[in-house]
Protein backbone atom coordinates (compact mmCIF):
# COMPACT_ATOMS: atom_id res chain seq x y z
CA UNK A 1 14.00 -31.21 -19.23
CA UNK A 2 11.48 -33.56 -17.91
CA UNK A 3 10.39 -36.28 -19.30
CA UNK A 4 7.87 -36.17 -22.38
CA UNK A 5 5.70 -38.56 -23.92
CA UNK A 6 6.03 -38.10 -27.86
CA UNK A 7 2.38 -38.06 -28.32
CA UNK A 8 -0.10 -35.42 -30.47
CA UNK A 9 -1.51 -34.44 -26.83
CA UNK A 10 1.80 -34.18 -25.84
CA UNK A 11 2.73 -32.12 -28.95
CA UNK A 12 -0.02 -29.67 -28.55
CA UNK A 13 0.24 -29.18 -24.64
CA UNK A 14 4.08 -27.88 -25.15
CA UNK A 15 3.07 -25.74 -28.70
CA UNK A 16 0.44 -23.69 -25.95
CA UNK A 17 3.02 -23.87 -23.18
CA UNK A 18 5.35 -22.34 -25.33
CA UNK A 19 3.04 -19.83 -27.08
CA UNK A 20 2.33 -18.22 -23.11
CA UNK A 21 5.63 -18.17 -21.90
CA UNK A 22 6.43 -16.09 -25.22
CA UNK A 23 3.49 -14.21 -24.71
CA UNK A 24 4.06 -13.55 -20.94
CA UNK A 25 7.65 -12.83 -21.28
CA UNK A 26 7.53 -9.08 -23.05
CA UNK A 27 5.19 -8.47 -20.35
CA UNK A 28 7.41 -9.34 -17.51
CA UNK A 29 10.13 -7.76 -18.96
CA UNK A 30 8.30 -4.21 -19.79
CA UNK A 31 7.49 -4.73 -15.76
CA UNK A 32 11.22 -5.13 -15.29
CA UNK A 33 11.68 -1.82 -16.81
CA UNK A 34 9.59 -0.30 -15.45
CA UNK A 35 10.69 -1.43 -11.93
CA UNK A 36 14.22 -0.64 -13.17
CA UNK A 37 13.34 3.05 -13.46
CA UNK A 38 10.99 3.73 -11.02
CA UNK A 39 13.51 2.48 -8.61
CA UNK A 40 16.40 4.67 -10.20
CA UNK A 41 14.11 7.72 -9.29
CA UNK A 42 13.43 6.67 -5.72
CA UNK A 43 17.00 6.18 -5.00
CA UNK A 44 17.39 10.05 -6.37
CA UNK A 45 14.59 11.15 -4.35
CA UNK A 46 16.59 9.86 -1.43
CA UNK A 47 19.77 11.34 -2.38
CA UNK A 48 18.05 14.75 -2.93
CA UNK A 49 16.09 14.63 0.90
CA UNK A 50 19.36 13.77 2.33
CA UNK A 51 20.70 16.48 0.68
CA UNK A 52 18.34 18.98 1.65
CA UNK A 53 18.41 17.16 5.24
CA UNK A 54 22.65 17.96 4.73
CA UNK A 55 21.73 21.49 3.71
CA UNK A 56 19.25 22.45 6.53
CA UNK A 57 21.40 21.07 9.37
CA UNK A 58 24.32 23.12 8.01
CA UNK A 59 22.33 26.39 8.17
CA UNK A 60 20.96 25.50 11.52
CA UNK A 61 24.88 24.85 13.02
CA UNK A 62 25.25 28.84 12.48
CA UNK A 63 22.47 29.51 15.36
CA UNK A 64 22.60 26.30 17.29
CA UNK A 65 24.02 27.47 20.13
CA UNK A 66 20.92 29.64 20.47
CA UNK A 67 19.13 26.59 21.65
CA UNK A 68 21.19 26.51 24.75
CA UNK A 69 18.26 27.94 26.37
CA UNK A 70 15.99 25.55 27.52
CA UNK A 71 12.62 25.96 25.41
CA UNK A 72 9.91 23.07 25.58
CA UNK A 73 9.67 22.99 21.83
CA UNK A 74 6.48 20.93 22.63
CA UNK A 75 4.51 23.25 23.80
CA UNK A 76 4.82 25.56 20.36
CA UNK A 77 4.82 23.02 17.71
CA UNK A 78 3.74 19.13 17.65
CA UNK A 79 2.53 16.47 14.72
CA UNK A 80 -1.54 16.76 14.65
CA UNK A 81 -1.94 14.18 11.73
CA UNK A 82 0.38 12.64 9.30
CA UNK A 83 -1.79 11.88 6.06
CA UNK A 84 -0.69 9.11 4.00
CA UNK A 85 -1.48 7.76 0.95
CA UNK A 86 -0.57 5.25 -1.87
CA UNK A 87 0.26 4.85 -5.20
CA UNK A 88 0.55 1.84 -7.68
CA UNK A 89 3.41 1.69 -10.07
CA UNK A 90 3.88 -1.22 -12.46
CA UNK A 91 1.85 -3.49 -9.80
CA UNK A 92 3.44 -2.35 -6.27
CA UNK A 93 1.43 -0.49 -3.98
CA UNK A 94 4.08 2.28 -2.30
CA UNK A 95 3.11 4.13 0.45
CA UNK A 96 3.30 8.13 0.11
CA UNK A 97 3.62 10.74 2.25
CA UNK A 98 0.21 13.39 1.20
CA UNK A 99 0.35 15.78 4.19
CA UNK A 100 2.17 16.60 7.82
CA UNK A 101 -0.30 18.83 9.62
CA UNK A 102 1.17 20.73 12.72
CA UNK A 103 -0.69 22.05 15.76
CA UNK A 104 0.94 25.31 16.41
CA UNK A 105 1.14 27.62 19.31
CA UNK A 106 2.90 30.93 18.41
CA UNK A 107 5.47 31.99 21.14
CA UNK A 108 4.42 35.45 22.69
CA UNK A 109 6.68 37.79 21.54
CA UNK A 110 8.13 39.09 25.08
CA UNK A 111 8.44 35.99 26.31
CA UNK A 112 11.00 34.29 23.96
CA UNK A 113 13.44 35.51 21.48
CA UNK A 114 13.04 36.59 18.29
CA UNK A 115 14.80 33.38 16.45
CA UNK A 116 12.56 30.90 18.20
CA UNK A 117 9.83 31.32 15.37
CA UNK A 118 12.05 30.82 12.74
CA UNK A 119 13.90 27.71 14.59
CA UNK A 120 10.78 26.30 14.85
CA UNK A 121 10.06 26.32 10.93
CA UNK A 122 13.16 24.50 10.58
CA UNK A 123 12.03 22.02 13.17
CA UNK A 124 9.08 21.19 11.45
CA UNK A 125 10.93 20.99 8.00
CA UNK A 126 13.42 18.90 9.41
CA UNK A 127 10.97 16.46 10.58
CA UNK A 128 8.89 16.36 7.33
CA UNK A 129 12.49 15.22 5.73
CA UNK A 130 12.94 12.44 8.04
CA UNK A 131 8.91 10.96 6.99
CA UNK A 132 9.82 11.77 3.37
CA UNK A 133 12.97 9.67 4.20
CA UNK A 134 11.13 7.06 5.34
CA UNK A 135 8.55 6.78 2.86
CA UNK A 136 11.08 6.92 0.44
CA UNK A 137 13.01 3.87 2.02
CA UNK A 138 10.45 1.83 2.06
CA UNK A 139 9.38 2.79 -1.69
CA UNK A 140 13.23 1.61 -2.74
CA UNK A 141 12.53 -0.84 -0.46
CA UNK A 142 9.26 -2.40 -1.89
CA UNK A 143 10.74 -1.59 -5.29
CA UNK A 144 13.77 -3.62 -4.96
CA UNK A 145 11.85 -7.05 -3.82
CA UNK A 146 9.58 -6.85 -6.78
CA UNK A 147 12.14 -6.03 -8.95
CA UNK A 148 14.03 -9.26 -8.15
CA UNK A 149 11.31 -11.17 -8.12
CA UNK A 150 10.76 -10.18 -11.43
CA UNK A 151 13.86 -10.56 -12.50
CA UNK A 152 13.30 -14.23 -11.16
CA UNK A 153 10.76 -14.81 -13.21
CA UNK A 154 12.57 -13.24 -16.28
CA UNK A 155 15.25 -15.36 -16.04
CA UNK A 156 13.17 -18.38 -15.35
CA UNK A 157 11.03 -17.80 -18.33
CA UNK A 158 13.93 -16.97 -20.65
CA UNK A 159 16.76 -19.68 -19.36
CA UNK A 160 14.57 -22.28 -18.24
CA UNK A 161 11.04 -22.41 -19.65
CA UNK A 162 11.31 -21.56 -23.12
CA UNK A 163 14.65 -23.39 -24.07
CA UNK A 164 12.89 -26.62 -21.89
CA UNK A 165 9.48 -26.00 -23.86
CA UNK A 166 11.65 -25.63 -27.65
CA UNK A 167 13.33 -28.93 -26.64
CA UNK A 168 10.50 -31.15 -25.79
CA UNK A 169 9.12 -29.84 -29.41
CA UNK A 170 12.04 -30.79 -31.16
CA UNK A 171 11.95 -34.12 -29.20
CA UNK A 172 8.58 -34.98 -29.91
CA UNK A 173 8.74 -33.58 -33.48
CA UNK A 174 11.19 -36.10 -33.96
CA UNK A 175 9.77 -38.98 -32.77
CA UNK A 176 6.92 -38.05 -34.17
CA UNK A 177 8.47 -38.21 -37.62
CA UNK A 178 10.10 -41.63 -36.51
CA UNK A 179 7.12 -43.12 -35.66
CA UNK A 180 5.26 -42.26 -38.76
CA UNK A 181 8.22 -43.55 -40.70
CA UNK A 182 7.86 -46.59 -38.90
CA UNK A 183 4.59 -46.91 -39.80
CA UNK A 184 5.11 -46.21 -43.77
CA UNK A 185 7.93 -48.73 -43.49
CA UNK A 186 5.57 -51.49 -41.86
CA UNK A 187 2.55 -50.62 -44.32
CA UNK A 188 4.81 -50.87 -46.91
CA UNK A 189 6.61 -54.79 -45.38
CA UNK A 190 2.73 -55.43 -44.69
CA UNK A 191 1.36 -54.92 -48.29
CA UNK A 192 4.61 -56.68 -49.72
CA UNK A 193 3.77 -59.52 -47.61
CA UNK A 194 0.09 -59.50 -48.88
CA UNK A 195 0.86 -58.96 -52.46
CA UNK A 196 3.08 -62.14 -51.93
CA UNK A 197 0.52 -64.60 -50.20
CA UNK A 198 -1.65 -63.21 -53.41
CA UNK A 199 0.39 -64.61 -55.94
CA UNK A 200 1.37 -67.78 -54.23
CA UNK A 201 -2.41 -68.65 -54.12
């Protein structure tokens, strides 16, 4: 604890220093929460792309080998615009992934085999995974640095502030209370002593 004056300024300057941490700390704490949870369903949403990442690559591996033949992949299906977006939860701006538009360029027919149109709607899934993936990390990863800053300040208020603020109180309560014993005690000496010069007059 630093060191206080006992004085009435003193005494009212820790009272309103106490009263905001106590008001500021549900606040920070419902933020915690909320940080807590948001982040719990981030870190599913990345477990479940993975997944589905996991899930298309295995269902690919039955026709890989089909892409032996050389096919310029380019040329049929490419990224026109990746629209992205935001959204605020409990105070954090996370980036979001809105839209992945595709320029497309259907195969003729004769000219390539009959899987290529279907391998390359599985490229283009496979690729909107990966942005979700990434969008994702860096949610969890926004997430997590506001939630321990938070948690900072949680901590700060509750094991530092408030128990510092409480003690300076009871510190300058007491001395307080001394004081204006002190002074009752010297009143008291200072009217003996004039009741006494009274009567020897």
């Amino acid at each position: 604890m630093s060191r206080v004056t006992a004085s009435k300024h003193e005494l009212k300057r820790q009272r309103d220093a106490l009263a905001r941490f106590e008001r500021y700390l549900p606040t920070l704490r419902l933020k915690q929460r909320q940080l807590q949870v948001e982040l719990r369903r981030v870190e599913g949403a990345v477990a479940e792309a993975g997944e589905d990442e996991a899930r298309l690559r295995r269902d690919l591996s039955a026709w890989i080998e089909l892409w032996v033949e050389p096919l310029d992949v380019a040329a049929h299906v490419a990224v026109e615009s990746v629209v992205w977006g935001e959204a605020s939860v409990a105070g954090v701006t996370l980036p979001t992934l809105e839209e992945v538009r595709w320029r497309r360029r259907s195969p003729s027919p004769g000219a390539t085999p009959s899987w290529v149109d279907d391998g390359l709607l599985a490229f283009e899934r496979l690729a909107e995974l990966r942005l979700q993936r990434q969008v994702l990390a860096e949610q969890r990863s926004r997430l997590a640095a506001e939630l321990r800053f938070t948690s900072q300040r949680v901590n700060l208020f509750e094991k530092v502030k408030v128990p510092e603020a409480r003690d300076a109180l009871r510190f300058i309560r007491i001395a307080l209370g001394d004081q204006q014993a002190a002074e009752v005690v010297r009143a008291k000496i200072a009217k003996a002593k004039s009741l006494e010069r009274e009567r020897s007059l």
